[in-house]
C-alpha atoms as a PDB file:
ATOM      1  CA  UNK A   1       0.000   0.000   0.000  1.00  0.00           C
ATOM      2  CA  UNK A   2       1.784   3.521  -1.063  1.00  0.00           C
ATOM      3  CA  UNK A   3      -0.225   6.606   0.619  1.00  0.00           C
ATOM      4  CA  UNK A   4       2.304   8.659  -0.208  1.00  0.00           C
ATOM      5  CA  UNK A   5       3.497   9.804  -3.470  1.00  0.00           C
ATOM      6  CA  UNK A   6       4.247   7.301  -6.655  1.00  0.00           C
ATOM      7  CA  UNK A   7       5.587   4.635  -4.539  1.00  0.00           C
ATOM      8  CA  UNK A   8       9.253   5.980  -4.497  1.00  0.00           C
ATOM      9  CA  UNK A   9       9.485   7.558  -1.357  1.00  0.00           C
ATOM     10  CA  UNK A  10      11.211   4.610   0.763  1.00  0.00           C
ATOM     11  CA  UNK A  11      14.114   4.773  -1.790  1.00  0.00           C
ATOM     12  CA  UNK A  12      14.478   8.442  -1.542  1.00  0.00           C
ATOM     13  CA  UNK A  13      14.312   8.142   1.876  1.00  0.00           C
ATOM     14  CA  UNK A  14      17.149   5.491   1.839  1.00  0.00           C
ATOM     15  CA  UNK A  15      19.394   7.646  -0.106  1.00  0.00           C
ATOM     16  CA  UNK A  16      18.962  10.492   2.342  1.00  0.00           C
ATOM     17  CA  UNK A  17      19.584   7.720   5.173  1.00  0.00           C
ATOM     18  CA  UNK A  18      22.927   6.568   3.556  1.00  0.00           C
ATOM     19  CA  UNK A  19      23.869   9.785   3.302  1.00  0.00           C
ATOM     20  CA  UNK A  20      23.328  10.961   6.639  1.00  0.00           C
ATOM     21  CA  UNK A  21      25.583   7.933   7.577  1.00  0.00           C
ATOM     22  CA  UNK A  22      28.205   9.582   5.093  1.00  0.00           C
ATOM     23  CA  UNK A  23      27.917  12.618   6.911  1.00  0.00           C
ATOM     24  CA  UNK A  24      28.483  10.957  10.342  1.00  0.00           C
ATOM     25  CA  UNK A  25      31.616   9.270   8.802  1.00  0.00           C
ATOM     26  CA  UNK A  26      32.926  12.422   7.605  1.00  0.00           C
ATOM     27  CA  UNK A  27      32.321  14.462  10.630  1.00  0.00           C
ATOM     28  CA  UNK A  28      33.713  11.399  12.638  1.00  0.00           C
ATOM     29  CA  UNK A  29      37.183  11.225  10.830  1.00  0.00           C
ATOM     30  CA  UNK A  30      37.391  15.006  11.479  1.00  0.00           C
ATOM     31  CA  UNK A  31      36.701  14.639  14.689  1.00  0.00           C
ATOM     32  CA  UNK A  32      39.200  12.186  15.633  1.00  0.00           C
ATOM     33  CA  UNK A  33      41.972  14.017  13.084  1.00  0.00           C
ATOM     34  CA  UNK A  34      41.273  16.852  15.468  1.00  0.00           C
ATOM     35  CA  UNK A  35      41.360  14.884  19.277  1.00  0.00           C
ATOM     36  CA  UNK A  36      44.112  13.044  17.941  1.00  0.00           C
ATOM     37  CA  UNK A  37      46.394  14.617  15.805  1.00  0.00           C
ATOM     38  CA  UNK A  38      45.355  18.405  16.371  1.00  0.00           C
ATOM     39  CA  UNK A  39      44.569  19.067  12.353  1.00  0.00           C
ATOM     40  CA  UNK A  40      41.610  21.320  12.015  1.00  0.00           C
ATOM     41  CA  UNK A  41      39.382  20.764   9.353  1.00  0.00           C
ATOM     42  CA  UNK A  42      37.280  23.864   8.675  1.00  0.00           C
ATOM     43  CA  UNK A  43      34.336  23.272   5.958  1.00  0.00           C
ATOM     44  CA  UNK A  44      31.884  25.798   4.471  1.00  0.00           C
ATOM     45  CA  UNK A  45      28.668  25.539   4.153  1.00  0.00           C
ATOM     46  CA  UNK A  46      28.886  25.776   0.405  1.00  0.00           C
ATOM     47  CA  UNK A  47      31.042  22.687   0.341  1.00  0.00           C
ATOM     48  CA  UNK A  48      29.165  21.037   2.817  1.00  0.00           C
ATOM     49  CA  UNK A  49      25.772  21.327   0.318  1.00  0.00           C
ATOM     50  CA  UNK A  50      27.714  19.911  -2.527  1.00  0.00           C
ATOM     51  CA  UNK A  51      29.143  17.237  -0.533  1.00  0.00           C
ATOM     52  CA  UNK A  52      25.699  15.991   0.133  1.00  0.00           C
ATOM     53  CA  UNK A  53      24.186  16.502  -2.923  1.00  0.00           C
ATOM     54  CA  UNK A  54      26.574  14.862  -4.660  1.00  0.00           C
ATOM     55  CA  UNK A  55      26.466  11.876  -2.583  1.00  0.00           C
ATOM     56  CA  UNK A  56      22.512  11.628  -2.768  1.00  0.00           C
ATOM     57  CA  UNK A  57      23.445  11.786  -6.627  1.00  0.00           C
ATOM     58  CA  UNK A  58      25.804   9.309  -6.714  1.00  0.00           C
ATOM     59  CA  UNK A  59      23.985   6.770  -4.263  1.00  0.00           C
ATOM     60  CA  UNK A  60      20.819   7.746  -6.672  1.00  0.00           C
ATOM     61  CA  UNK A  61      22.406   6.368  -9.553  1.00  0.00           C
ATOM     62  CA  UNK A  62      23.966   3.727  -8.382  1.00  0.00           C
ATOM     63  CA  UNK A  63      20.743   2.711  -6.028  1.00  0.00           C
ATOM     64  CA  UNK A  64      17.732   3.832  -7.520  1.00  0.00           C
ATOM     65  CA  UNK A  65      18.026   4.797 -11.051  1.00  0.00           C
ATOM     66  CA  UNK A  66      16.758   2.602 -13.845  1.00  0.00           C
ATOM     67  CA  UNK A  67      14.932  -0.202 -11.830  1.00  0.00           C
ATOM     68  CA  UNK A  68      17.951  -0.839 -10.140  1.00  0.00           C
ATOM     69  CA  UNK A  69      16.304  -0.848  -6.722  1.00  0.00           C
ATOM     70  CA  UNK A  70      13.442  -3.299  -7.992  1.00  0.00           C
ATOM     71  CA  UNK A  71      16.604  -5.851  -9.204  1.00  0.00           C
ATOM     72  CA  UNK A  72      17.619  -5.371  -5.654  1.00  0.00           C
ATOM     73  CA  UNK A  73      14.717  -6.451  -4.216  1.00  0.00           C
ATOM     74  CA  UNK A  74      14.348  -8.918  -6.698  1.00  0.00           C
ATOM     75  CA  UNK A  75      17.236 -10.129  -5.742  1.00  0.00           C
ATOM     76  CA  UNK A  76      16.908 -10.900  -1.907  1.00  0.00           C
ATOM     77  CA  UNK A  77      13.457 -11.321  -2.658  1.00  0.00           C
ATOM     78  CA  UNK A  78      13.676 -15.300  -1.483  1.00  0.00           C
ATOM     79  CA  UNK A  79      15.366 -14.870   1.429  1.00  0.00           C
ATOM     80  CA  UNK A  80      14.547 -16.624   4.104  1.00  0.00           C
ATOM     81  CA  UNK A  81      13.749 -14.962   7.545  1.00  0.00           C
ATOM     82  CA  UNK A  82      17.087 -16.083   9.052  1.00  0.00           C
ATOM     83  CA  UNK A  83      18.992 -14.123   6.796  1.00  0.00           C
ATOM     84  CA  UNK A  84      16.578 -11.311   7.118  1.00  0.00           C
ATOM     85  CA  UNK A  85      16.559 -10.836  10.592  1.00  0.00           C
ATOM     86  CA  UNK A  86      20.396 -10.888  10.018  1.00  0.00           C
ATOM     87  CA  UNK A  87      20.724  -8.754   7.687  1.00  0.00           C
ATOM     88  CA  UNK A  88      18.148  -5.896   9.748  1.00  0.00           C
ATOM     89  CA  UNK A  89      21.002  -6.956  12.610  1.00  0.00           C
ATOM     90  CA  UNK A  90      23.621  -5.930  10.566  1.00  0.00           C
ATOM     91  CA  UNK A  91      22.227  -1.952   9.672  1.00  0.00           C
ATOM     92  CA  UNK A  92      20.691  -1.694  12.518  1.00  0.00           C
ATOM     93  CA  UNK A  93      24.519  -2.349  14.075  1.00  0.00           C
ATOM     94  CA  UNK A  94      25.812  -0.279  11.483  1.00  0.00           C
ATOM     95  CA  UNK A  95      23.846   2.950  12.802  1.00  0.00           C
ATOM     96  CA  UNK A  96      24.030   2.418  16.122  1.00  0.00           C
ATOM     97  CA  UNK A  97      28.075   2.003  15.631  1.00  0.00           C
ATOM     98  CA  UNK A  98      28.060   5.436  13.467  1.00  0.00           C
ATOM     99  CA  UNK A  99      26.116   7.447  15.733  1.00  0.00           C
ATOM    100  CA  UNK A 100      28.101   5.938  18.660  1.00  0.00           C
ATOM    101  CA  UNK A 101      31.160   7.057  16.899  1.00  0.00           C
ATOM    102  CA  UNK A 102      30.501  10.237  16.145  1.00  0.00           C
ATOM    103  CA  UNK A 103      29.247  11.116  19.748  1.00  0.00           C
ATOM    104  CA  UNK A 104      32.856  10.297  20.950  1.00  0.00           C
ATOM    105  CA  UNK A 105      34.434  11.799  18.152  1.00  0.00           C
ATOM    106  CA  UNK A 106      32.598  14.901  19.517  1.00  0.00           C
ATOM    107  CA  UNK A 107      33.177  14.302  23.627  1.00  0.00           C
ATOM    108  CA  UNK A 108      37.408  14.026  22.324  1.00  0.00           C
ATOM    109  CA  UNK A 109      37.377  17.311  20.333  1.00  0.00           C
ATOM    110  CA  UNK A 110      35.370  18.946  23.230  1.00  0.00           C
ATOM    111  CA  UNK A 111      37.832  17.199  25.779  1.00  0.00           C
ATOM    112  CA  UNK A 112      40.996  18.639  23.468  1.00  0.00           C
ATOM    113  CA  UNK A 113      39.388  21.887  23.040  1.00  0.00           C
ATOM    114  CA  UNK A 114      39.660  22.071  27.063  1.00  0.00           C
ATOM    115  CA  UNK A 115      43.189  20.970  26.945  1.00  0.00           C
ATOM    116  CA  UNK A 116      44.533  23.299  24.143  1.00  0.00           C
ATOM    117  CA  UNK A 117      42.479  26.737  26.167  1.00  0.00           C
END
């Protein structure tokens, strides 16, 4: 059942999920370059905004463009629920990990920060 739009929306959604991830990757490896190594990384916005939309275009057209997302699904389509619920393990992990990672990423920068002033 699709209330929403032309049916598409959970892939554009995934897109903007993966690249959120990238995001939390990139900040994280600043992060730590900073807390450990004292290299500061300073970003604009500008690049920033093409950063992301080039990943979202990039993970488009390798994703989503031209079926490709229906040959995915297609794909694990047989799986059975073992595998499933391993595979949901496995991102779930994934997330968890980045968002873990980038929290201390943060709490060592703020922790330099306090050594450096």
């Amino acid at each position: 059942m699709v209330s929403v739009g032309n049916g598409d929306v959970a892939e554009f959604f995934s897109v903007l999920l993966l690249t959120m991830m990238f995001y939390l990757n990139y900040y994280s490896i600043i992060g730590f370059l900073y807390a450990f190594f004292g290299i500061k990384i300073d970003v604009s916005n500008i690049a920033l905004f093409i950063l992301g939309l080039s990943t979202c275009l990039i993970l488009y057209f390798l994703l989503v463009s031209r079926g490709k997302s229906n040959s995915i699904i297609t794909k694990f389509e047989d799986e059975d629920e073992s595998k499933k619920k391993t595979g949901r393990i496995i991102i779930l992990s994934y997330i968890i990990l980045n968002v873990l990672i980038f929290m201390v990423s943060i709490l060592l920068m703020a922790k330099r920060n306090n050594e450096v002033h």
